[in-house]
Protein backbone atom coordinates (compact mmCIF):
# COMPACT_ATOMS: atom_id res chain seq x y z
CA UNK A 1 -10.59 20.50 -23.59
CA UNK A 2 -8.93 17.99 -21.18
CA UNK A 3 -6.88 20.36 -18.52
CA UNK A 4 -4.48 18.95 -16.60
CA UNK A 5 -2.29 19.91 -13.80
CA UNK A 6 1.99 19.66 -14.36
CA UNK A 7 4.05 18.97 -11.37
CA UNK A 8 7.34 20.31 -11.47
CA UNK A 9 10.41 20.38 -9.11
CA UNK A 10 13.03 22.90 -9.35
CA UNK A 11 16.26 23.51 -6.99
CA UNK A 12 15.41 27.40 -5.94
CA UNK A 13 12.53 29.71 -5.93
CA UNK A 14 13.89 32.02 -8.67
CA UNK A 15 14.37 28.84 -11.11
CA UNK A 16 10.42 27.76 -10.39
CA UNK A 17 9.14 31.22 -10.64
CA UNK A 18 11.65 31.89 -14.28
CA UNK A 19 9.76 28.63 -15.20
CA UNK A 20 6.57 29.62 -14.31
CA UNK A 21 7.16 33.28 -16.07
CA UNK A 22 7.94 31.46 -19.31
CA UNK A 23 5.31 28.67 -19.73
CA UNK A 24 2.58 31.40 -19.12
CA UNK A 25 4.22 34.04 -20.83
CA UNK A 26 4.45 31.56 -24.09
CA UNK A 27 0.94 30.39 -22.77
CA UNK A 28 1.62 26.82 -22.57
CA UNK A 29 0.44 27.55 -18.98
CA UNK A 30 -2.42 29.89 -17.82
CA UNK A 31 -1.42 29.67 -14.31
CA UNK A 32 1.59 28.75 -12.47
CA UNK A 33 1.90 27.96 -8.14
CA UNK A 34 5.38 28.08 -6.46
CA UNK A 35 5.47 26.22 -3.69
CA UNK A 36 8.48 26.96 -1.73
CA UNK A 37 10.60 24.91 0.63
CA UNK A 38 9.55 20.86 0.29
CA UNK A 39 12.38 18.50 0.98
CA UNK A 40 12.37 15.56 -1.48
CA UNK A 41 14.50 12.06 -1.20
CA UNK A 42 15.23 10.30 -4.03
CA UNK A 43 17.15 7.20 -5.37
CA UNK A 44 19.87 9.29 -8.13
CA UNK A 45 23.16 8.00 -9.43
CA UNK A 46 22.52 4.58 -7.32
CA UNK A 47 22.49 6.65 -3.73
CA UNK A 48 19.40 8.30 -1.99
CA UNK A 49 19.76 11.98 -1.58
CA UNK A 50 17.62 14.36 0.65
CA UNK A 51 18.04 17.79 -1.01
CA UNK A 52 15.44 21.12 -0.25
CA UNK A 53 13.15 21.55 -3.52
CA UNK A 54 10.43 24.12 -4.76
CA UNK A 55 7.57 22.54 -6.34
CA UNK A 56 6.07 24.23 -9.37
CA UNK A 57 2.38 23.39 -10.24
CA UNK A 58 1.35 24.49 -13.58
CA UNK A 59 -2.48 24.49 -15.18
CA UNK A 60 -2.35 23.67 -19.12
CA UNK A 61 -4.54 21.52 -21.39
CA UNK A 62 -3.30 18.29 -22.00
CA UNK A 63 -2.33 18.66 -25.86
CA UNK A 64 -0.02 20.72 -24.31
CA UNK A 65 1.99 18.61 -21.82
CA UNK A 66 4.80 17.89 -24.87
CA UNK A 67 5.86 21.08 -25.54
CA UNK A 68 5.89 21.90 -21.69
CA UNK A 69 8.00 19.03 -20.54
CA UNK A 70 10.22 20.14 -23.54
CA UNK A 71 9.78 23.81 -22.50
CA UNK A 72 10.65 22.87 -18.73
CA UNK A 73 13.72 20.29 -20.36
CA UNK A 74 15.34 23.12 -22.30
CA UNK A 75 15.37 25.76 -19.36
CA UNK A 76 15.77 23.59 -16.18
CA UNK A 77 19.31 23.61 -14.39
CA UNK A 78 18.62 20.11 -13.83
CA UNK A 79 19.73 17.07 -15.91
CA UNK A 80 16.20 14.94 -15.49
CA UNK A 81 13.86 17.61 -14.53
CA UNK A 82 10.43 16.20 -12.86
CA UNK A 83 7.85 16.87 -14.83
CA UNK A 84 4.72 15.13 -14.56
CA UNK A 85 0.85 15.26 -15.84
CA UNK A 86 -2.07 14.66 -13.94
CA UNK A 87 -5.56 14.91 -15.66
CA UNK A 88 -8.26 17.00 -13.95
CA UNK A 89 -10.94 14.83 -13.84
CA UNK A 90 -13.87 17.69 -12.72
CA UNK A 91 -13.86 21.07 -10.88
CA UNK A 92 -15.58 24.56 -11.26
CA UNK A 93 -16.26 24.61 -15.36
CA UNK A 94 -15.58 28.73 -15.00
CA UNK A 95 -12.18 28.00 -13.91
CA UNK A 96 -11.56 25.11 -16.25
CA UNK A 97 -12.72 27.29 -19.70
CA UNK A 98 -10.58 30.10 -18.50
CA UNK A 99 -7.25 27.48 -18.85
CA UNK A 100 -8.62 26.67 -22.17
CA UNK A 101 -9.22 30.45 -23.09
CA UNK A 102 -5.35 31.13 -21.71
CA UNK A 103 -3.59 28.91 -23.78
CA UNK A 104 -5.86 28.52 -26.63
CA UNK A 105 -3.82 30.93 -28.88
CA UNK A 106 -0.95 28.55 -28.59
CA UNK A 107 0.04 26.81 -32.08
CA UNK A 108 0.03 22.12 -30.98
């Protein structure tokens, strides 16, 4: 099992958490951590904006990361949602067999 963490931005609290309801509900997550109120700057449409954010950090196995950046595409209010996976490279095996044992029922 390679688990990996997913990094997702979303423009309110109630769009993160509906994401986060939905990719452990279909358990292509087995955990999901809103964390409200960042302020992000980016370079979009050739200007750089400065809008308030909520990031969305998401615990899945990484045959998963497709069908959650799909998941994310098809229910985000934005047009290029962030989403972005970042292998766990160690940590408390308990933890990391209990992401595998959350999403293991779901069909790659």
């Amino acid at each position: 099992m390679d688990p990996v963490l997913i990094y997702i931005t979303a423009a309110s609290a109630e769009e993160a958490l509906a994401l986060g309801r939905a990719l452990v509900g279909e358990r292509l997550a087995a955990c999901a951590n809103v964390w409200p109120a960042i302020t992000s700057v980016y370079r979009w449409q050739g200007a750089v904006q400065e809008d308030g954010e909520v990031a969305l950090i998401v615990k899945t196995r990484a045959a998963l990361v497709d069908r959650v950046s799909a998941r994310v595409r098809d229910l985000h209010s934005y047009d290029c949602p962030c989403v972005v996976a970042v292998p766990i490279s160690g940590g408390n095996p308990a933890f990391l067999d209990w992401i595998a044992a959350e999403t293991a029922d779901t069909a790659v």
